[in-house]
Protein backbone atom coordinates (compact mmCIF):
# COMPACT_ATOMS: atom_id res chain seq x y z
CA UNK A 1 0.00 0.00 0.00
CA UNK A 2 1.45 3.38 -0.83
CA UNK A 3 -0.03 6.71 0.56
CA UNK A 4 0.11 9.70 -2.19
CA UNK A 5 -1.14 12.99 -1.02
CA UNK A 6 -2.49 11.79 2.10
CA UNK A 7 -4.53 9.03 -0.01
CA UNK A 8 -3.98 5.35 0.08
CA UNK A 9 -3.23 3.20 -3.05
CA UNK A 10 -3.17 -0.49 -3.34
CA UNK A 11 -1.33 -2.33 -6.44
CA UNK A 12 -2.06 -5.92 -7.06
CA UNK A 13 0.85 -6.69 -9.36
CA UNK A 14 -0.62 -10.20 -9.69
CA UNK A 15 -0.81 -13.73 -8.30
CA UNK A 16 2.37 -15.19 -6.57
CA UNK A 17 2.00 -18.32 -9.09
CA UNK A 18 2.38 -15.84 -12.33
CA UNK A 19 4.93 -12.84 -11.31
CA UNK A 20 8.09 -14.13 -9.73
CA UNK A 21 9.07 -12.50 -6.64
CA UNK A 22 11.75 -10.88 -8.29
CA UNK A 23 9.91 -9.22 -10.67
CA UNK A 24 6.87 -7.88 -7.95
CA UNK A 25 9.56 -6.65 -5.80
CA UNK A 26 11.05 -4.88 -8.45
CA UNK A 27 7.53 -3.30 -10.01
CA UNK A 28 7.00 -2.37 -5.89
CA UNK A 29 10.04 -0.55 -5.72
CA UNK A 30 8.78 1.28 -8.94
CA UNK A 31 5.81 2.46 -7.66
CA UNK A 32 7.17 3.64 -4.51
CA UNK A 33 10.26 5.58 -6.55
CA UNK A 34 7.17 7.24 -8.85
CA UNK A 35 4.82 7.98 -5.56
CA UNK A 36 7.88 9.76 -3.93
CA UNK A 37 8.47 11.81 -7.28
CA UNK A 38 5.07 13.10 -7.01
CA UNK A 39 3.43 10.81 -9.89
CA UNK A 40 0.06 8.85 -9.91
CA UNK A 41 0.52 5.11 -10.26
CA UNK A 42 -3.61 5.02 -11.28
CA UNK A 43 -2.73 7.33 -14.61
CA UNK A 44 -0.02 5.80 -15.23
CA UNK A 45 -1.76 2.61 -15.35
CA UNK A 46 -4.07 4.24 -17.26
CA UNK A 47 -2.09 5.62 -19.86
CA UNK A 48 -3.31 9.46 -18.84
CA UNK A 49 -1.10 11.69 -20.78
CA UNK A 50 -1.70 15.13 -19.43
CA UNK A 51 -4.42 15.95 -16.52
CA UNK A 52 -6.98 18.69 -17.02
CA UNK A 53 -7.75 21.45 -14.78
CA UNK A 54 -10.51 22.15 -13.24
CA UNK A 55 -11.70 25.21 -15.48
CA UNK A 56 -10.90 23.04 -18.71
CA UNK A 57 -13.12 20.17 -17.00
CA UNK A 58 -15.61 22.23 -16.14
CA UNK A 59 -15.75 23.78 -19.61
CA UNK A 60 -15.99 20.24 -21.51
CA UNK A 61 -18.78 19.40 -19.15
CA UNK A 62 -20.72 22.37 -19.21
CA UNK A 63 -20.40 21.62 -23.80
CA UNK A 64 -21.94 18.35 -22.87
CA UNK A 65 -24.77 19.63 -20.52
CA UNK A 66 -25.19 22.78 -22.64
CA UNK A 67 -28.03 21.28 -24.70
CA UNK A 68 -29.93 19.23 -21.25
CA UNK A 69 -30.96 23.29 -19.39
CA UNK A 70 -33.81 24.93 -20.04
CA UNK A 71 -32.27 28.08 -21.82
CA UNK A 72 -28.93 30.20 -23.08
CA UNK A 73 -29.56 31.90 -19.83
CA UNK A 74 -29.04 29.07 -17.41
CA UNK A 75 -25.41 27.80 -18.80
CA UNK A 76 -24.38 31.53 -18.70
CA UNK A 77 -25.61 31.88 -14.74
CA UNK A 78 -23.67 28.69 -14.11
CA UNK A 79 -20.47 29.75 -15.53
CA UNK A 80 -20.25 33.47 -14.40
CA UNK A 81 -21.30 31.63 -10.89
CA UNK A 82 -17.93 29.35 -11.47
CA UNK A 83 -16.32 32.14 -12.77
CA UNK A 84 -16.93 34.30 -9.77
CA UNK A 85 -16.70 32.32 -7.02
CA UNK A 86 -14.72 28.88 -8.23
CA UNK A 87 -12.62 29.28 -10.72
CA UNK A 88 -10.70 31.80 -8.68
CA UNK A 89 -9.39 29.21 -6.25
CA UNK A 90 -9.19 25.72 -7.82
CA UNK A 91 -9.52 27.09 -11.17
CA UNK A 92 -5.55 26.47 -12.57
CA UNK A 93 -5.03 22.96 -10.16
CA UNK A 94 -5.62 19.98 -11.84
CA UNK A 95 -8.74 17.29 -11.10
CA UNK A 96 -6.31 15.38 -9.80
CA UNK A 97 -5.63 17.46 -6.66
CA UNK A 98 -9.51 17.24 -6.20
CA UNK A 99 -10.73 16.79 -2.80
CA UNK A 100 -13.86 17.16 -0.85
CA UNK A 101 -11.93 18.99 1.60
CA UNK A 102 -12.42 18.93 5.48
C-alpha cells in the first residue's frame, strides 16, 4: 500500500504463481520511486497523458450539458457563478488534486 497525497493506493501486481518474486519486488520498488516523485501510479496505469484542470473540466462538461438546461440563460448563470466564485481558487489545479476537503 502506498499513501500519495495523504490518499492510500493499493497495487495488485498479480498472483504469486504468475509474477516471480523478483519481478513484484522490483515493479513495488517502482511504484514507490514514482509515488515519492510526485506521480500517480492510477494514470499511469491508465495511460493518462496530461491531466486537465478544473476550469478546462468544467468547460468540456458544461459543452456536454449545454443542450440538457432549459435556456442560453441558465449555462451563462452557471459559468459566471464558477467564474466568480470557483474558478478563482481551484480554477488552474488539476482534477487530480480534487478533494472534498475537510
Amino acid at each position: 500500500m502506498l499513501i500519495v497525497r495523504a490518499c492510500s493506493r493499493r497495487d495488485r501486481l498479480g498472483a504469486a504463481t504468475l509474477v516471480p518474486l523478483a519481478n513484484a519486488r522490483g515493479q513495488a520498488l517502482a511504484n514507490r520511486m514514482l509515488a515519492r516523485s510526485g506521480g500517480n501510479l492510477l494514470f499511469e496505469k491508465q495511460g493518462v497523458q496530461g491531466v486537465p484542470t478544473f476550469a478546462e473540466a468544467a468547460q468540456c462538461m458544461l459543452e456536454r450539458k449545454r443542450d440538457g438546461w432549459r435556456s442560453r440563460w441558465h449555462a451563462q448563470n452557471w459559468w459566471r457563478s464558477m467564474e466568480r466564485y470557483v474558478f478563482t481558487r481551484v480554477g488552474n489545479r488539476p482534477v487530480s488534486e480534487a478533494d472534498r476537503g475537510a
